[in-house]
Protein backbone atom coordinates (compact mmCIF):
# COMPACT_ATOMS: atom_id res chain seq x y z
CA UNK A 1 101.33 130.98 101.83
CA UNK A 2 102.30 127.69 100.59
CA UNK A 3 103.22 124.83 102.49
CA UNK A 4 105.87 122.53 101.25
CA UNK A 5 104.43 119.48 99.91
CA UNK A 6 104.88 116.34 101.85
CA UNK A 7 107.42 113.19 100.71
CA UNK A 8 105.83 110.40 99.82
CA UNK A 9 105.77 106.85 100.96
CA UNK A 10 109.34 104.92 101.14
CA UNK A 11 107.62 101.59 99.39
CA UNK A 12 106.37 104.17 96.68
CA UNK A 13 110.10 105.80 96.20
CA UNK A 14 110.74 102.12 96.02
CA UNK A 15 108.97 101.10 93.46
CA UNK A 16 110.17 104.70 91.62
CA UNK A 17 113.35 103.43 91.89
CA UNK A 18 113.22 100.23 90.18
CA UNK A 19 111.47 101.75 87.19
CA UNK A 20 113.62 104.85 86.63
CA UNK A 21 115.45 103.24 83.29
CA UNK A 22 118.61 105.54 84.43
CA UNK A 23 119.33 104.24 87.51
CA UNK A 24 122.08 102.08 87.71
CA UNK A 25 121.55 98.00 87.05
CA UNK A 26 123.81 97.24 89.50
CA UNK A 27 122.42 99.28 92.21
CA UNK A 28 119.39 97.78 91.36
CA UNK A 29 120.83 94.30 91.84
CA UNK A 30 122.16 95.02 95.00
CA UNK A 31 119.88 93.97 97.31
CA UNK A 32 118.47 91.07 95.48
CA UNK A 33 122.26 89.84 95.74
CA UNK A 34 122.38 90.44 99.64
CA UNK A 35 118.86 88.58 99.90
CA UNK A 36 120.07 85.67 97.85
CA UNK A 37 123.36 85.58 100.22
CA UNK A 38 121.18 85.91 103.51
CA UNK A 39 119.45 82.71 102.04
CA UNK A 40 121.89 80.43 100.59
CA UNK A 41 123.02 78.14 103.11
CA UNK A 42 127.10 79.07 101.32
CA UNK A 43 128.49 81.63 103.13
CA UNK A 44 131.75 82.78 104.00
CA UNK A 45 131.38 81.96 107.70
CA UNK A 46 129.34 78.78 108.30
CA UNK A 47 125.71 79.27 109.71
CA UNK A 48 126.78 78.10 113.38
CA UNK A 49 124.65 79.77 116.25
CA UNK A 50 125.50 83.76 116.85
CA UNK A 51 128.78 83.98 114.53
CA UNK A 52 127.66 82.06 111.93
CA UNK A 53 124.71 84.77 111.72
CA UNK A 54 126.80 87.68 111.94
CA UNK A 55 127.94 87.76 108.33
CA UNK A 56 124.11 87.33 107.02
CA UNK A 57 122.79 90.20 109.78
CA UNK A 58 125.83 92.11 107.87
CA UNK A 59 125.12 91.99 105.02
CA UNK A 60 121.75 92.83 104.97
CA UNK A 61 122.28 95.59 107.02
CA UNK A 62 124.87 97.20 104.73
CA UNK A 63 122.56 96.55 102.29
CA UNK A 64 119.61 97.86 103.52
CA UNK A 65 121.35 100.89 104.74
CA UNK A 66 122.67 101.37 101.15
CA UNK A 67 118.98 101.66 99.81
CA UNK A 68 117.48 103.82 102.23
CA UNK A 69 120.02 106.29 101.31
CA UNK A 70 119.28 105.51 97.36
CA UNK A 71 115.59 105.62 97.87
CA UNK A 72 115.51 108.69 99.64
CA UNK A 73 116.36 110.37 96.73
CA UNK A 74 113.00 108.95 95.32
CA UNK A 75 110.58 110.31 97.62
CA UNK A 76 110.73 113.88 96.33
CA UNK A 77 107.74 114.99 95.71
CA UNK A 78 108.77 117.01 92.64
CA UNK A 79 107.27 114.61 90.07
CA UNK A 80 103.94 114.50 92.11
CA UNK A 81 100.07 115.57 90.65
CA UNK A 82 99.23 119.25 91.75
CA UNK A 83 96.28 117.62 93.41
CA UNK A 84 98.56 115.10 96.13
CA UNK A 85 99.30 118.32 97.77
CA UNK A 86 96.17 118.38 99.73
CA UNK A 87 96.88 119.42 103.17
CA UNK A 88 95.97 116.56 105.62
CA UNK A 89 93.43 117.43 107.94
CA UNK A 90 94.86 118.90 111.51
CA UNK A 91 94.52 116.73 114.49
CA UNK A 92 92.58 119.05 117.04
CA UNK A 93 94.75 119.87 120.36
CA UNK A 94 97.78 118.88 118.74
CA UNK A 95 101.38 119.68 120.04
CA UNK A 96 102.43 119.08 116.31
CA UNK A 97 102.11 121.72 113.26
């Protein structure tokens, strides 16, 4: 019986992502742009203590929440070697499979 082959690594479906030539430039852009405007000290509400933070922690959170759901198409294993489907070794007197 096979077992289903584990997902890979979310910095690996990363990296997939940024050099699959059909995904979108834009998308790829996206959190560079959300970086840059975390950084910049111009931003729609001024950096004052708490509320001036808000907007940045906002930001970045949208776009990091974005990318985890982009990337997680990535970390299919379907494009994987035959040989990365080595079962790990089992953990004796484990409660998990």
């Amino acid at each position: 019986m096979s077992r289903p082959r584990p997902k890979i690594g979310w910095f690996r479906a990363l990296r997939r992502y940024y050099r699959d030539p059909s995904a979108s430039l834009l998308g790829k852009l996206v959190i560079f742009f959300a970086l840059i405007y975390a950084v910049v000290p111009i931003d729609l509400i001024p950096d004052v203590p708490i509320v001036g933070w808000l907007d940045d922690l906002g930001v970045m959170g949208l776009a990091t929440a974005w990318l985890l759901k982009v990337v997680a198409r990535y970390r299919s294993p379907d494009e994987l070697p035959e040989e990365s489907a080595v079962e790990p070794p089992r953990r004796p007197f484990s409660a998990s499979p």
